[in-house]
PDB file of N, CA and C in Angstrom:
ATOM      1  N   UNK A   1      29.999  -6.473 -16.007  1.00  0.00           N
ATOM      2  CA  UNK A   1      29.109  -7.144 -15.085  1.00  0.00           C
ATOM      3  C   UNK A   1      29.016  -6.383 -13.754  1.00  0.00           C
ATOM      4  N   UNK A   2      30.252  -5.729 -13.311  1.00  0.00           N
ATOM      5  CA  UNK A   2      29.770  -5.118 -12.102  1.00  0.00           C
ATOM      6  C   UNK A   2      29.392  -3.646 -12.112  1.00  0.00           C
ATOM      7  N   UNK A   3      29.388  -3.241 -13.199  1.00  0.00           N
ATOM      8  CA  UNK A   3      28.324  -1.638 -13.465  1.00  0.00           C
ATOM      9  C   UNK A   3      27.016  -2.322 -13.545  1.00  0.00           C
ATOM     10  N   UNK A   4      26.850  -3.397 -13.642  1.00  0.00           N
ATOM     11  CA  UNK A   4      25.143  -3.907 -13.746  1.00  0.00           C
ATOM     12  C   UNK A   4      24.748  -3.995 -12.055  1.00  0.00           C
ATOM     13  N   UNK A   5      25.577  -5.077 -11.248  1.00  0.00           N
ATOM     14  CA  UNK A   5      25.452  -5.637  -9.954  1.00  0.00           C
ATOM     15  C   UNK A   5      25.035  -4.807  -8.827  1.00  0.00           C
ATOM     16  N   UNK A   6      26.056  -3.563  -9.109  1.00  0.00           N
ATOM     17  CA  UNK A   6      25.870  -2.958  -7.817  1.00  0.00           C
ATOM     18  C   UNK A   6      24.734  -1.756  -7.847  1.00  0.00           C
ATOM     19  N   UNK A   7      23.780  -0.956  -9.144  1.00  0.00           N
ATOM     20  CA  UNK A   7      23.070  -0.522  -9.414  1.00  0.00           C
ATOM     21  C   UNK A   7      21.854  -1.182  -9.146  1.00  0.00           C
ATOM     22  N   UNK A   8      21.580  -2.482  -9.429  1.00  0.00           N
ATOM     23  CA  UNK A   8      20.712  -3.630  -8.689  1.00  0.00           C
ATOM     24  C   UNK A   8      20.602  -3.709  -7.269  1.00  0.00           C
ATOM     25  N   UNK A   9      21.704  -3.888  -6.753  1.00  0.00           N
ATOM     26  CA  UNK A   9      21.583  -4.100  -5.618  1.00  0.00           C
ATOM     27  C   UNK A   9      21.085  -3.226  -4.720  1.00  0.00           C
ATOM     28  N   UNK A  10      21.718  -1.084  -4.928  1.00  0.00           N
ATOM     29  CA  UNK A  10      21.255  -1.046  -4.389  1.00  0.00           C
ATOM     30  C   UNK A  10      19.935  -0.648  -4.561  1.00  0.00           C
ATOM     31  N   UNK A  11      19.015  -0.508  -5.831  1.00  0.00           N
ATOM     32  CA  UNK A  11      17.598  -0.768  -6.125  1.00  0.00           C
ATOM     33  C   UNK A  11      17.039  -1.423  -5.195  1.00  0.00           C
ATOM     34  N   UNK A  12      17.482  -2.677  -4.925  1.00  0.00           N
ATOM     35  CA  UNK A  12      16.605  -3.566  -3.836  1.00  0.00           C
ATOM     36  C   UNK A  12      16.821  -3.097  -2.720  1.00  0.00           C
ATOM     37  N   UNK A  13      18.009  -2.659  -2.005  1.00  0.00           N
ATOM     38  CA  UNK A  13      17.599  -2.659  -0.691  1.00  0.00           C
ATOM     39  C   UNK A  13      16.916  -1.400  -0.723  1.00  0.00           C
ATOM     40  N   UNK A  14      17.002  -0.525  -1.306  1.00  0.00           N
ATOM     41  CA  UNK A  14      15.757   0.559  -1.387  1.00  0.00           C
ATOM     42  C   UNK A  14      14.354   0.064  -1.252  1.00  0.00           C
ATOM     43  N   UNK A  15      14.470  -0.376  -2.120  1.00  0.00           N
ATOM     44  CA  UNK A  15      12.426  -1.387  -2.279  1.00  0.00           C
ATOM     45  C   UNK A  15      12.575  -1.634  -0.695  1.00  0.00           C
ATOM     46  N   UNK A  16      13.172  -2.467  -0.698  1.00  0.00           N
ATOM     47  CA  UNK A  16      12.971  -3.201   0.741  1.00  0.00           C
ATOM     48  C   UNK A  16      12.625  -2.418   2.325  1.00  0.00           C
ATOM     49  N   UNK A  17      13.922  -1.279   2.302  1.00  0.00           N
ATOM     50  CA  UNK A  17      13.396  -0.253   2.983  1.00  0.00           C
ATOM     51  C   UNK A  17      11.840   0.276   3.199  1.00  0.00           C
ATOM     52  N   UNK A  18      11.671   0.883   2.118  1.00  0.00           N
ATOM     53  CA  UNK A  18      10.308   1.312   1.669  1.00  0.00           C
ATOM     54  C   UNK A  18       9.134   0.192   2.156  1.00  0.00           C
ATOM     55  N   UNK A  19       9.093  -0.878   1.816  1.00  0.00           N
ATOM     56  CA  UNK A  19       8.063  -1.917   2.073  1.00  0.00           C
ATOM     57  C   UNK A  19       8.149  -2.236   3.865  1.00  0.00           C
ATOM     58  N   UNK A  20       8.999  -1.946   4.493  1.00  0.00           N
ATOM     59  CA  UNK A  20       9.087  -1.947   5.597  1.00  0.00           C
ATOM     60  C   UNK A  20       8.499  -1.011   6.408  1.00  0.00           C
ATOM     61  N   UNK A  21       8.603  -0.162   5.734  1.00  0.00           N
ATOM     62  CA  UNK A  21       7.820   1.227   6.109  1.00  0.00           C
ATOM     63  C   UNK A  21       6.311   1.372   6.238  1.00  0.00           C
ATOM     64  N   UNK A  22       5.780   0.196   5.574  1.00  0.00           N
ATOM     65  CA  UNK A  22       4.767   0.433   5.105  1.00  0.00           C
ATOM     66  C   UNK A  22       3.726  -0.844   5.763  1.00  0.00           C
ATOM     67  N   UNK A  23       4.676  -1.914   6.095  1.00  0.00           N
ATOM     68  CA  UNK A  23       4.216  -2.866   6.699  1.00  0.00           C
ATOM     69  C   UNK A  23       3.414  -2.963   8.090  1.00  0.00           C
ATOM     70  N   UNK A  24       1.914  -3.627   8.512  1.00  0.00           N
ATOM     71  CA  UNK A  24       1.532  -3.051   9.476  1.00  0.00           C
ATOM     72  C   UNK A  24       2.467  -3.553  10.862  1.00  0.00           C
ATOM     73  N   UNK A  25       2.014  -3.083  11.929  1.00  0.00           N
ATOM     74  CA  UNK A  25       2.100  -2.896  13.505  1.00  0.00           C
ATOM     75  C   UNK A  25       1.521  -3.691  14.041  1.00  0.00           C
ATOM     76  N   UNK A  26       1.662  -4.651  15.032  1.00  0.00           N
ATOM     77  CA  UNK A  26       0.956  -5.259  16.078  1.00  0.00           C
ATOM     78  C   UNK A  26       0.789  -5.056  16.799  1.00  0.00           C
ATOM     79  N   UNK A  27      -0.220  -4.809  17.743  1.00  0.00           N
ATOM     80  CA  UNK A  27      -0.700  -4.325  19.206  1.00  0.00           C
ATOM     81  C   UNK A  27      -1.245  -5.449  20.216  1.00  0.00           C
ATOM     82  N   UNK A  28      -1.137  -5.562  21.059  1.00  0.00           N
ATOM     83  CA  UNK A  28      -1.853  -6.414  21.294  1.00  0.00           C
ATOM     84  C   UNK A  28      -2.217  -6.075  23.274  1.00  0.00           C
ATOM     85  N   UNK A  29      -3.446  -5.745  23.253  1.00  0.00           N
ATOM     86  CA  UNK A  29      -4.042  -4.557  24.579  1.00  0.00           C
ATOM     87  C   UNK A  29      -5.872  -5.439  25.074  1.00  0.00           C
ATOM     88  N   UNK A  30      -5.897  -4.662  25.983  1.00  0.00           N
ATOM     89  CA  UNK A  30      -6.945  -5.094  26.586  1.00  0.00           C
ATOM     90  C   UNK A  30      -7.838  -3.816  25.785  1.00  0.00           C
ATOM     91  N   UNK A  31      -8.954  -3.999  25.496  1.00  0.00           N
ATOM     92  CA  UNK A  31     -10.224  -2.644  24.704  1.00  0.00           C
ATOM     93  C   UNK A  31     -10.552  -2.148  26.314  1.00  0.00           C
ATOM     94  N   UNK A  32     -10.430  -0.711  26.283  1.00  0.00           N
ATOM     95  CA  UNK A  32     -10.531  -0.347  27.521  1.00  0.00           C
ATOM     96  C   UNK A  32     -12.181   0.638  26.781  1.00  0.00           C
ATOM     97  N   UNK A  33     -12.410   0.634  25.705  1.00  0.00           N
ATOM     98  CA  UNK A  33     -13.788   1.322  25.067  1.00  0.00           C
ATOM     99  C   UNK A  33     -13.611   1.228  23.845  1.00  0.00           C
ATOM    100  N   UNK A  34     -15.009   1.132  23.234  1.00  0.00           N
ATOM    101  CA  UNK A  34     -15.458   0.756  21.743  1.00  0.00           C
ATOM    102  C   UNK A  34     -16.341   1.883  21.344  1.00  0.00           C
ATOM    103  N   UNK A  35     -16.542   2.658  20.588  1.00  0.00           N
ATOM    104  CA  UNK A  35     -17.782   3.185  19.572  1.00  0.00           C
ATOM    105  C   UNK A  35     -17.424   2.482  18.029  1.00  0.00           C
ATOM    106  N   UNK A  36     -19.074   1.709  17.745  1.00  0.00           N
ATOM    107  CA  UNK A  36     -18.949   0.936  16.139  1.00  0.00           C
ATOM    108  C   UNK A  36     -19.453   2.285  15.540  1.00  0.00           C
ATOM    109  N   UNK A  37     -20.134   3.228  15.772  1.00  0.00           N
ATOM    110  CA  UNK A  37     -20.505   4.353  15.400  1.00  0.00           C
ATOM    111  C   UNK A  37     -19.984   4.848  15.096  1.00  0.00           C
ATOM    112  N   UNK A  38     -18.675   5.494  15.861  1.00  0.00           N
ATOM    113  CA  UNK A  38     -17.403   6.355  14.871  1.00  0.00           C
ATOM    114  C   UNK A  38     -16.727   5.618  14.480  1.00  0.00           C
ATOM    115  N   UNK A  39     -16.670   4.264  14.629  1.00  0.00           N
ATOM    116  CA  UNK A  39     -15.081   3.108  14.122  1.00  0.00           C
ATOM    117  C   UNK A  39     -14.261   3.047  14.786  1.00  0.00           C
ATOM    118  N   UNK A  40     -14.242   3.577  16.031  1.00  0.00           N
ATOM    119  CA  UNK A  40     -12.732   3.695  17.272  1.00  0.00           C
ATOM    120  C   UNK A  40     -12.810   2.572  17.967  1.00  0.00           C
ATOM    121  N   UNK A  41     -11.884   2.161  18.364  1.00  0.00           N
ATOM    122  CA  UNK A  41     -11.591   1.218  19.563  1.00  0.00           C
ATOM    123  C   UNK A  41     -10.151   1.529  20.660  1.00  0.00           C
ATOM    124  N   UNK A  42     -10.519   1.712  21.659  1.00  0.00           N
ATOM    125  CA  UNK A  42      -9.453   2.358  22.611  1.00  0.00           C
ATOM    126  C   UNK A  42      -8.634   1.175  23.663  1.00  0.00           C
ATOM    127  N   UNK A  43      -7.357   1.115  23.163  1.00  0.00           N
ATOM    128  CA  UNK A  43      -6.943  -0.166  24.119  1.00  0.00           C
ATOM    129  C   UNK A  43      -6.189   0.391  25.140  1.00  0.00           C
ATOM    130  N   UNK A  44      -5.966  -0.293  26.528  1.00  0.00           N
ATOM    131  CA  UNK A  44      -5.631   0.160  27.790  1.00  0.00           C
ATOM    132  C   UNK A  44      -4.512   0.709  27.626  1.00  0.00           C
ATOM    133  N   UNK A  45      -3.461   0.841  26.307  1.00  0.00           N
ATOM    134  CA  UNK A  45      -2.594   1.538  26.502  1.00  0.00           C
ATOM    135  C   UNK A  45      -2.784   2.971  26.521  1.00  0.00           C
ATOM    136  N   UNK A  46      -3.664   3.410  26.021  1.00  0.00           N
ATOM    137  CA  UNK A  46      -4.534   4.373  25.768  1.00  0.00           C
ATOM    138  C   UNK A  46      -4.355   5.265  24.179  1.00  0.00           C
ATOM    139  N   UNK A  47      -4.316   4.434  23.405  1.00  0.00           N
ATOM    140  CA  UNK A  47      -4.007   4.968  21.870  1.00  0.00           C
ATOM    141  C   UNK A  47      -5.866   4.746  21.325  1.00  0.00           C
ATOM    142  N   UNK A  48      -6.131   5.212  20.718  1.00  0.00           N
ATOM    143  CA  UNK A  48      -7.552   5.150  19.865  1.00  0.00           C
ATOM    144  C   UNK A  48      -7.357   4.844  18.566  1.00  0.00           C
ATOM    145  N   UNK A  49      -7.580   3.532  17.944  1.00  0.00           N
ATOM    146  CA  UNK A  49      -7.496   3.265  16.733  1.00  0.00           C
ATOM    147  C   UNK A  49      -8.685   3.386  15.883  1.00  0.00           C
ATOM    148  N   UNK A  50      -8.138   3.607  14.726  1.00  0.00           N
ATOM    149  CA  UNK A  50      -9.685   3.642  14.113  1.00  0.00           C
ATOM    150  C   UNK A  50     -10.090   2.575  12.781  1.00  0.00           C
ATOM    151  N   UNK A  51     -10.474   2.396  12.981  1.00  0.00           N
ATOM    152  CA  UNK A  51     -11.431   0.975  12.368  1.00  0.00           C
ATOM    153  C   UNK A  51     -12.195   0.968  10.683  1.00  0.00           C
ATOM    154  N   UNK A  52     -11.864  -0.181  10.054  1.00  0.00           N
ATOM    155  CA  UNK A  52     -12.538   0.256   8.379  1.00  0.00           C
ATOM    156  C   UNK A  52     -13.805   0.248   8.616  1.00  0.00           C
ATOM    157  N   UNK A  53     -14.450   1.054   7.381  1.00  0.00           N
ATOM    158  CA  UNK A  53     -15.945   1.220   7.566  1.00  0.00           C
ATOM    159  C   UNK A  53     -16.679  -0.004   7.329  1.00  0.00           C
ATOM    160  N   UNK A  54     -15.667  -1.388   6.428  1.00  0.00           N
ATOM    161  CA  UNK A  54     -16.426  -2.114   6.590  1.00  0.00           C
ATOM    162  C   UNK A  54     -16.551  -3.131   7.502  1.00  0.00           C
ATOM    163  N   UNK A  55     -15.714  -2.956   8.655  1.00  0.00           N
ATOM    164  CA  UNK A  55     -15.325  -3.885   9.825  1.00  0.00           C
ATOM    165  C   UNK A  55     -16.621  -4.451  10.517  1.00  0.00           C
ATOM    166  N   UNK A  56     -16.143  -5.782  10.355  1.00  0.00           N
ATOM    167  CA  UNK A  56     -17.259  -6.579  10.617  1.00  0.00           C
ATOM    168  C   UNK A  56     -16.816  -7.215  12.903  1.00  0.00           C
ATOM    169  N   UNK A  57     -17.985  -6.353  13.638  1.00  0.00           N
ATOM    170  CA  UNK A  57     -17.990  -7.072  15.187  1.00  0.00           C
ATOM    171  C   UNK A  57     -17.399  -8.416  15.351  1.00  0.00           C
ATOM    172  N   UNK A  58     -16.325  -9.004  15.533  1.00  0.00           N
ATOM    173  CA  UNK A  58     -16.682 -10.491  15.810  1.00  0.00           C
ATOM    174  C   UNK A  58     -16.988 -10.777  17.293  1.00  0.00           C
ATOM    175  N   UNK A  59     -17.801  -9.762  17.638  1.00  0.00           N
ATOM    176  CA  UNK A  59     -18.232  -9.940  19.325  1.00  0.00           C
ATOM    177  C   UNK A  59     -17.303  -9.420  20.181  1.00  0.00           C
ATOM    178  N   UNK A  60     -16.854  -8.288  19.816  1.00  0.00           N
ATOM    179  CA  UNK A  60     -15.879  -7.917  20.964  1.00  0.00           C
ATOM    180  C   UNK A  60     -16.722  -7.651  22.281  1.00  0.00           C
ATOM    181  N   UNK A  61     -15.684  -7.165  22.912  1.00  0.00           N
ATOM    182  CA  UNK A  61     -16.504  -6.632  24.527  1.00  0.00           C
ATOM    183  C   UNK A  61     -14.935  -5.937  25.496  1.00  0.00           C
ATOM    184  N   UNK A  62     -15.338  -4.804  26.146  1.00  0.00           N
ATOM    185  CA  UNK A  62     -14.555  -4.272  26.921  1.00  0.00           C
ATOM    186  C   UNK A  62     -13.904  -5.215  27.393  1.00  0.00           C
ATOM    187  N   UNK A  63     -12.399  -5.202  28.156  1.00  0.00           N
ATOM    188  CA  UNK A  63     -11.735  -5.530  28.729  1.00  0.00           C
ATOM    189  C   UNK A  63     -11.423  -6.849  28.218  1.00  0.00           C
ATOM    190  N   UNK A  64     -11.666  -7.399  26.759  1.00  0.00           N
ATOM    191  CA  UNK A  64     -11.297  -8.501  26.083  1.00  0.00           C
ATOM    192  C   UNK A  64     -10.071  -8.400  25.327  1.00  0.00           C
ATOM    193  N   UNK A  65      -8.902  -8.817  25.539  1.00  0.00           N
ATOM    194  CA  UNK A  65      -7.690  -9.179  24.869  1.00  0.00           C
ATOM    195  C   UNK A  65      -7.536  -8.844  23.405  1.00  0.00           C
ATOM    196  N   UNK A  66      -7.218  -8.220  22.516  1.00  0.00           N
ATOM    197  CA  UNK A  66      -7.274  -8.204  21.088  1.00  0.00           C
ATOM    198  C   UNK A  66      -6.069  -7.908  20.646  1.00  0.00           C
ATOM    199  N   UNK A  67      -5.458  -8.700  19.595  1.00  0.00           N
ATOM    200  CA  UNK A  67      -4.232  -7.998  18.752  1.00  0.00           C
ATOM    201  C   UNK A  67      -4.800  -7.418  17.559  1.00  0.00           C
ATOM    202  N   UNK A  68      -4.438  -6.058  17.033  1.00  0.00           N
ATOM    203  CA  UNK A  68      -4.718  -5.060  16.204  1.00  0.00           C
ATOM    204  C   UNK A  68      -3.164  -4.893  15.489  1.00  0.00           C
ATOM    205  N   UNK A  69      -4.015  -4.853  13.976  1.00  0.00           N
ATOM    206  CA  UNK A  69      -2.548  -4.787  13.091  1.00  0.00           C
ATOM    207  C   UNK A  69      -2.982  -3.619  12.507  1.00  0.00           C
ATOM    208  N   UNK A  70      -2.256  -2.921  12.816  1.00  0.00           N
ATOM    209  CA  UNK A  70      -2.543  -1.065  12.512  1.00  0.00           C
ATOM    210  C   UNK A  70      -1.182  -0.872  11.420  1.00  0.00           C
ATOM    211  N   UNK A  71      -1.466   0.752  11.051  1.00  0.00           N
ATOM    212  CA  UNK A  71      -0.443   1.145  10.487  1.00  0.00           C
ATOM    213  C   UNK A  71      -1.331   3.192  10.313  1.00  0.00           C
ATOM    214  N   UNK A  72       0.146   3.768  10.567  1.00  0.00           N
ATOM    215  CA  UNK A  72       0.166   4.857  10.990  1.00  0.00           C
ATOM    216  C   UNK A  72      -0.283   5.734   9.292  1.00  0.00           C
ATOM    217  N   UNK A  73      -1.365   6.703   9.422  1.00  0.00           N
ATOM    218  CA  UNK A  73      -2.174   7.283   8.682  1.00  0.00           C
ATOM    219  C   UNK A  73      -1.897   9.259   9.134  1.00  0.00           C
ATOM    220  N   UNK A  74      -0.797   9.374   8.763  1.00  0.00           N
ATOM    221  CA  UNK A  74      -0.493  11.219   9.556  1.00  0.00           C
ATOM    222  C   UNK A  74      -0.640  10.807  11.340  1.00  0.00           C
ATOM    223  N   UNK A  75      -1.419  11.218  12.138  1.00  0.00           N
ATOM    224  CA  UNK A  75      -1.449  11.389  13.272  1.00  0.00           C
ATOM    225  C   UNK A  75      -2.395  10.030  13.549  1.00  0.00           C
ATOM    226  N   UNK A  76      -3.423   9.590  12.845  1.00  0.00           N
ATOM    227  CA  UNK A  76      -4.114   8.813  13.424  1.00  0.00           C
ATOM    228  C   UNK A  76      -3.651   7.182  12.869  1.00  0.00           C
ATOM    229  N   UNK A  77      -4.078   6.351  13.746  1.00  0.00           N
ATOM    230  CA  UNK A  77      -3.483   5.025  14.242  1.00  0.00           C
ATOM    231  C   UNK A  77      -4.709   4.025  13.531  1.00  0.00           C
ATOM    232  N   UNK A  78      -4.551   3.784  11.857  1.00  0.00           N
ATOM    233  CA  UNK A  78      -5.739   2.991  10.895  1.00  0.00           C
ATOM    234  C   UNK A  78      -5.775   1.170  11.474  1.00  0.00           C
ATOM    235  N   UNK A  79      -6.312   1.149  11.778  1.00  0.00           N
ATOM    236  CA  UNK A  79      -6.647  -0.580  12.315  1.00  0.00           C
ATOM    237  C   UNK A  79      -6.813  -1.200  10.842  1.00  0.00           C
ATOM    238  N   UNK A  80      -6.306  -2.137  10.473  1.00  0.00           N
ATOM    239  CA  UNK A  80      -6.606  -2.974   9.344  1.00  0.00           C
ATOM    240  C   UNK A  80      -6.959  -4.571   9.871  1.00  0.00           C
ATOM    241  N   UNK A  81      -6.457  -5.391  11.088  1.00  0.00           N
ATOM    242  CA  UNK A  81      -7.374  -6.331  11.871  1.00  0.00           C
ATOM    243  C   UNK A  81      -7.835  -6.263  12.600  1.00  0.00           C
ATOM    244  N   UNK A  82      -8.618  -6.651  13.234  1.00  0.00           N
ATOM    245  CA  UNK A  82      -8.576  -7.110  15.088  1.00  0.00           C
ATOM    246  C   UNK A  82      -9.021  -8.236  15.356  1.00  0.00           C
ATOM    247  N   UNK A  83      -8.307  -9.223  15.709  1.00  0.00           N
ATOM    248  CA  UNK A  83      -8.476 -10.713  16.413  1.00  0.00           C
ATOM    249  C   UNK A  83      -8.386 -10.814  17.542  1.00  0.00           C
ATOM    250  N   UNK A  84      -9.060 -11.369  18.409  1.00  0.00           N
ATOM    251  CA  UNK A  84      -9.660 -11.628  19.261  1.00  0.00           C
ATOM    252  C   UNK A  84      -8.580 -12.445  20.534  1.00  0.00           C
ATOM    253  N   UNK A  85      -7.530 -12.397  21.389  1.00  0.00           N
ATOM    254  CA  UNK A  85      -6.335 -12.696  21.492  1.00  0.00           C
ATOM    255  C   UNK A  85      -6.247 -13.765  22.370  1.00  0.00           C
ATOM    256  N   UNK A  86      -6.100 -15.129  22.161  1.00  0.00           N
ATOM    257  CA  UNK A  86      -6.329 -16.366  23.120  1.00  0.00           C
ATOM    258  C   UNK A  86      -5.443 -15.992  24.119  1.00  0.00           C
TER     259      UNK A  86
END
């Protein structure tokens, strides 16, 4: 039983590692500039995220509050939400 247990175990915390890795980022910044044209959105921290092609406006506007759940793509910073931040 314990040549089974500990080969399991550490299987999982491997997985687990890994899925952590992979899990997105929260941001949460004032939009200091937008282009829907290239897909960028630039928040006052000054990082440029970039946006899916099928990202739908929900009315943003400069200097409006947004949390962005990103996750890191080589050098560039892939946006997968952006909500609008009460």
């Amino acid at each position: 039983m314990r040549n089974f247990v500990f080969p399991v175990a550490a299987a999982a915390l491997i997985a687990t590692s890994f899925a952590a890795f992979a899990a997105d980022t929260m941001t949460t910044g004032a939009i200091k500039s937008m282009d829907m044209v290239k897909h960028t959105l630039v928040l006052d921290n000054g990082v440029t995220y970039t946006l899916p092609a099928a990202f739908k406006d929900p009315g943003l506007k400069v200097g409006e509050k947004v949390t962005i759940g990103w996750v890191m793509n080589g050098k560039a910073y892939d946006a997968n939400t952006v909500v609008i931040a009460k």
